[in-house]
PDB file of N, CA and C in Angstrom:
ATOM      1  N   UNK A   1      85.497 120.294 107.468  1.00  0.00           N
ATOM      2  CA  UNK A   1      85.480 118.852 107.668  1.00  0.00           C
ATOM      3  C   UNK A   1      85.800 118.155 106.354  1.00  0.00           C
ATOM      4  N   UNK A   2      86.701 117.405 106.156  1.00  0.00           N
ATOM      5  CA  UNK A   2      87.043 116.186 105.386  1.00  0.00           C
ATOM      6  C   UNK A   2      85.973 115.736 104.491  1.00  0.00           C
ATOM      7  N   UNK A   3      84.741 114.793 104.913  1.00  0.00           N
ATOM      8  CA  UNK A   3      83.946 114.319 104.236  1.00  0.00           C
ATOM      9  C   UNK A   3      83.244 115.233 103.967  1.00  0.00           C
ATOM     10  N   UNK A   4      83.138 116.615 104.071  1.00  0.00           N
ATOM     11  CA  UNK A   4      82.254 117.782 103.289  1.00  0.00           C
ATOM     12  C   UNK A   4      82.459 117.997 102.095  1.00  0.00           C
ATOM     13  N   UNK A   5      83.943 117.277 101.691  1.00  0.00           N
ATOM     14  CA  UNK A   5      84.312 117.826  99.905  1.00  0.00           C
ATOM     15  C   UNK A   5      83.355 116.739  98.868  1.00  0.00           C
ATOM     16  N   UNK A   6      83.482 117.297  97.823  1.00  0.00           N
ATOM     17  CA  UNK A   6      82.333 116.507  96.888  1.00  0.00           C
ATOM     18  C   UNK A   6      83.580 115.720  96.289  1.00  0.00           C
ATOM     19  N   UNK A   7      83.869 114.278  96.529  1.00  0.00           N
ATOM     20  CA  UNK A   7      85.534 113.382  96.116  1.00  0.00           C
ATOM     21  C   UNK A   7      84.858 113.693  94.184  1.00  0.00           C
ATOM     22  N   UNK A   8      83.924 113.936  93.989  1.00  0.00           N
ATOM     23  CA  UNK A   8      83.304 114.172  92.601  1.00  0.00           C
ATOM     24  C   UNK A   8      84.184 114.686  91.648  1.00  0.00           C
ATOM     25  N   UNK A   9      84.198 116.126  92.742  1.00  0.00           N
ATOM     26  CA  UNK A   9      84.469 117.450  92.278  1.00  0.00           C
ATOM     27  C   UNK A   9      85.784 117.035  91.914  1.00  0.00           C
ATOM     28  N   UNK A  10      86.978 116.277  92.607  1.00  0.00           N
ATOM     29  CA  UNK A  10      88.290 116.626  92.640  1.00  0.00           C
ATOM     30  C   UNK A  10      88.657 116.089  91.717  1.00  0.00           C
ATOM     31  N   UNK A  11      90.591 116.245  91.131  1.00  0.00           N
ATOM     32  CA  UNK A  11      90.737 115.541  89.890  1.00  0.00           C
ATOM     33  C   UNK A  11      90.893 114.464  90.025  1.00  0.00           C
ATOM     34  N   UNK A  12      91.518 113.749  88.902  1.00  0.00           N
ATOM     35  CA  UNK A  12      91.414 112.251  88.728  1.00  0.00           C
ATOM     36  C   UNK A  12      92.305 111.722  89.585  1.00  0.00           C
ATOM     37  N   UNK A  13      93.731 112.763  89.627  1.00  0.00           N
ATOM     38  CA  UNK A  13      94.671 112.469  90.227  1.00  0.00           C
ATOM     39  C   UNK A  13      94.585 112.166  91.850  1.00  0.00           C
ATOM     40  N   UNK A  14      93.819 113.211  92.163  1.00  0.00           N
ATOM     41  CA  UNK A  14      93.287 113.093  93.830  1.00  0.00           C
ATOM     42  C   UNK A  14      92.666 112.151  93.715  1.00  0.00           C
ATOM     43  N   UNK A  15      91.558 111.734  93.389  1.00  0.00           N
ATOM     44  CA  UNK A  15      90.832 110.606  93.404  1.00  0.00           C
ATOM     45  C   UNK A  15      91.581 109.323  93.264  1.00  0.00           C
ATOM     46  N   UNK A  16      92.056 109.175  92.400  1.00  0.00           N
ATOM     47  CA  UNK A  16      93.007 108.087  92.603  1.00  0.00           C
ATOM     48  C   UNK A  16      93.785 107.865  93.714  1.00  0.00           C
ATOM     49  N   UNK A  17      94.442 109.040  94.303  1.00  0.00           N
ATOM     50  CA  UNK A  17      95.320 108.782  95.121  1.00  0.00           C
ATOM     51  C   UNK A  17      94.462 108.148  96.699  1.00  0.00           C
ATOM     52  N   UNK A  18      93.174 109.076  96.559  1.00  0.00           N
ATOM     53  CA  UNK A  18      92.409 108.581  97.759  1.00  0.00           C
ATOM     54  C   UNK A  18      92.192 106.763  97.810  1.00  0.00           C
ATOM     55  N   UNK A  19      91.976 106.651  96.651  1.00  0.00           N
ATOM     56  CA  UNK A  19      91.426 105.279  96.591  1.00  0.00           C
ATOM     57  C   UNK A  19      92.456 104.077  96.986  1.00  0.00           C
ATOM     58  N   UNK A  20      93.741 105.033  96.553  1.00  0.00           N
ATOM     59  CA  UNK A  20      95.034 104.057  96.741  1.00  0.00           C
ATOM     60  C   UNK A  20      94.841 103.673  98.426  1.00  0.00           C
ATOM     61  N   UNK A  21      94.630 105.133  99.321  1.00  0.00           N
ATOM     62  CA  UNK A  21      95.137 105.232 100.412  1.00  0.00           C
ATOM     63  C   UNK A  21      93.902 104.164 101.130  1.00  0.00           C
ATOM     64  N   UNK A  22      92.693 104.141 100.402  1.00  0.00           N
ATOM     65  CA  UNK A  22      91.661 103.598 101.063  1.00  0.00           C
ATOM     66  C   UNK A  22      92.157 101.625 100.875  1.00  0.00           C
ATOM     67  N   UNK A  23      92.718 101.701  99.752  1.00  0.00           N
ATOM     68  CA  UNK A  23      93.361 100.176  99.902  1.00  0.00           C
ATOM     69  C   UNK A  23      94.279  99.946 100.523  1.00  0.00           C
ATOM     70  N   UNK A  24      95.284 101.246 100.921  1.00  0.00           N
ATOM     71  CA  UNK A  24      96.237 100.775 101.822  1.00  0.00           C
ATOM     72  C   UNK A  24      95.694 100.755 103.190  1.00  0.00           C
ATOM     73  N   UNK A  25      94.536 101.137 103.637  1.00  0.00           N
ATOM     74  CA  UNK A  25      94.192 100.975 104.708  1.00  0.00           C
ATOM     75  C   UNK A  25      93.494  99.914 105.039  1.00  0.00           C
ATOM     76  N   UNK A  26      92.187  99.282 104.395  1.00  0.00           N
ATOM     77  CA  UNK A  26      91.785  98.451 104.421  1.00  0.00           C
ATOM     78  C   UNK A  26      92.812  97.029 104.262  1.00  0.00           C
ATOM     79  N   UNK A  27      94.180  96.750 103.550  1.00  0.00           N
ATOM     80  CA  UNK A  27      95.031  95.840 103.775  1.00  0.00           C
ATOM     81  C   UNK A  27      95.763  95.792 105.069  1.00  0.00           C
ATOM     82  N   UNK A  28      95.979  96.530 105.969  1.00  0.00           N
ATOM     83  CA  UNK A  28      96.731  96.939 106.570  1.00  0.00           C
ATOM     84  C   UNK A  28      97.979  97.579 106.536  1.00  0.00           C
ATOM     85  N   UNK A  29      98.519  97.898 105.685  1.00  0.00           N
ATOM     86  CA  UNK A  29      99.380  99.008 105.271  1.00  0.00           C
ATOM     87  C   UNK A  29      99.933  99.862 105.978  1.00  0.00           C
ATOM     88  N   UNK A  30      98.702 100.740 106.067  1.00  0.00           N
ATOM     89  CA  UNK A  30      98.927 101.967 107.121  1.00  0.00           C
ATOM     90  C   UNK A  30      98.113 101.736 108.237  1.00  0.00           C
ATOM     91  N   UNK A  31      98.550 102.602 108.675  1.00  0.00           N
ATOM     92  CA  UNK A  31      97.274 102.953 110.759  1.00  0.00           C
ATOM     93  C   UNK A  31      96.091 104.051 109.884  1.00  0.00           C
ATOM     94  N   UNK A  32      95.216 103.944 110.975  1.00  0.00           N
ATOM     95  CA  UNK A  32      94.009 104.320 110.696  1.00  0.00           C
ATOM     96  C   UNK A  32      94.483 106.277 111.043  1.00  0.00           C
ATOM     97  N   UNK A  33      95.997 106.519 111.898  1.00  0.00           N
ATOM     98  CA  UNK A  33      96.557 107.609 112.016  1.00  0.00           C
ATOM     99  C   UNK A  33      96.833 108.079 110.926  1.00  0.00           C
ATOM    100  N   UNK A  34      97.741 107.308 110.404  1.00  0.00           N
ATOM    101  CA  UNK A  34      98.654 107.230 108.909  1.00  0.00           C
ATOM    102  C   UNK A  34      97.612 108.029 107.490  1.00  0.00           C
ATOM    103  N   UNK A  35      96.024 107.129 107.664  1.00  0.00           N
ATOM    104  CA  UNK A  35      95.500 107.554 106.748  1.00  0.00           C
ATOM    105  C   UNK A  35      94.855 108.982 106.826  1.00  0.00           C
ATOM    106  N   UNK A  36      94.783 109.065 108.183  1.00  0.00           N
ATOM    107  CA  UNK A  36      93.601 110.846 108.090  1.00  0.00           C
ATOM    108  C   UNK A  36      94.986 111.576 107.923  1.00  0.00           C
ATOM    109  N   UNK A  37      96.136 111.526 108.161  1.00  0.00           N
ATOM    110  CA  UNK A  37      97.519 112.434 108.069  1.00  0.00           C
ATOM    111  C   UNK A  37      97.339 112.343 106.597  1.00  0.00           C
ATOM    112  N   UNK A  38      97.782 111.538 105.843  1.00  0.00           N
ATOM    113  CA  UNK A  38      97.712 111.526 104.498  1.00  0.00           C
ATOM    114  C   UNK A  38      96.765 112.204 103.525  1.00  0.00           C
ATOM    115  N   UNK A  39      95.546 111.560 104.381  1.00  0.00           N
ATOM    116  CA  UNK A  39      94.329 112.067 103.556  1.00  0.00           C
ATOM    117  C   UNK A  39      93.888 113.898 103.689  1.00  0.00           C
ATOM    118  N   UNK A  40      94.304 114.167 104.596  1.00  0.00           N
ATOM    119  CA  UNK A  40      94.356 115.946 104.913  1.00  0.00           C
ATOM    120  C   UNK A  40      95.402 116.226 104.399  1.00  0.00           C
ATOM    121  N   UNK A  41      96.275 115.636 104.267  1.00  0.00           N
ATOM    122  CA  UNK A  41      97.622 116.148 103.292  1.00  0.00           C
ATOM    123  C   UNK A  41      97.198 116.491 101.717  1.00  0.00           C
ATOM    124  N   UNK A  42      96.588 115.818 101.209  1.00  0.00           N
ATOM    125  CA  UNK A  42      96.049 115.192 100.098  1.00  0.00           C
ATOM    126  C   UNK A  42      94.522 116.301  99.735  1.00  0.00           C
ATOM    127  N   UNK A  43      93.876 116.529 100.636  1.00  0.00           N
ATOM    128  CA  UNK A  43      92.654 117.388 100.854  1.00  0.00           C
ATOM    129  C   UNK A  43      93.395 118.362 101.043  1.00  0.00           C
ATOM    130  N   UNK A  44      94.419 119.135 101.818  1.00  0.00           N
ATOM    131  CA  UNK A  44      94.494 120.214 102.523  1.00  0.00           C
ATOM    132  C   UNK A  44      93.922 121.512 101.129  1.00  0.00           C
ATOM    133  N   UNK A  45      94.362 121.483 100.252  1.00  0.00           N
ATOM    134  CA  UNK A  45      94.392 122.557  98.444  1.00  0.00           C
ATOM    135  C   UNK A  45      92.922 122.782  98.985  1.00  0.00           C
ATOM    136  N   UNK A  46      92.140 121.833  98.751  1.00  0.00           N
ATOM    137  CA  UNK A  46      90.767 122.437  98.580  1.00  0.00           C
ATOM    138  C   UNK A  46      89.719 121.898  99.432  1.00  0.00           C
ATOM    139  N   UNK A  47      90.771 122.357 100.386  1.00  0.00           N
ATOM    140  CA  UNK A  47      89.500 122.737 101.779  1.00  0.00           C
ATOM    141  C   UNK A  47      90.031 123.772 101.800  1.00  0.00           C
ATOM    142  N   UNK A  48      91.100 124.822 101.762  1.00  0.00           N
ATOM    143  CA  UNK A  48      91.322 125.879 101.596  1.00  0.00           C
ATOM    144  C   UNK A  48      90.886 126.369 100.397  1.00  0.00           C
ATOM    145  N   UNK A  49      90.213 126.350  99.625  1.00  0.00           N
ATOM    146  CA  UNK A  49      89.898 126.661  98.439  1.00  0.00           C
ATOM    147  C   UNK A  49      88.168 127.213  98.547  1.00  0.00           C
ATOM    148  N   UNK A  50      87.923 125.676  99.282  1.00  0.00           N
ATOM    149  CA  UNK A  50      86.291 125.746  99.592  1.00  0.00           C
ATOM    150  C   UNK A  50      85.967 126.967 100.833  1.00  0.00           C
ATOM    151  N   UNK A  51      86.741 127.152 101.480  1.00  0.00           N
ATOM    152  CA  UNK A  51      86.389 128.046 102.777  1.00  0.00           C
ATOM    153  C   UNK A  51      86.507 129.604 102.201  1.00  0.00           C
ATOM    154  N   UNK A  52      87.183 130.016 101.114  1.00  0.00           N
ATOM    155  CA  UNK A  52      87.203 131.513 100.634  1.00  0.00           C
ATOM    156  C   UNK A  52      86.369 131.598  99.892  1.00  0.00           C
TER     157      UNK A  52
END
């Protein structure tokens, strides 16, 4: 699951990018589709990382 990662843990770069996506959503920007596609795009490294 998505919200299981610690956003702590990740780098600055991920983090940032999340935050971008969380403003493009909250403006309307993107669809609320747009953002979990993105955001698992963005997560996918280490949720595979966390599961081994």
């Amino acid at each position: 699951m998505v919200d299981a990662i610690d956003i702590s843990s990740l780098p600055s770069d991920v983090r940032e990018r999340l935050a971008q996506l969380d403003l493009e959503l909250s403006e309307g920007d993107i669809t609320q589709k747009g953002y979990d596609k993105k955001k698992q795009l963005l997560l996918g490294p280490y949720l595979r990382i966390k599961r081994d």
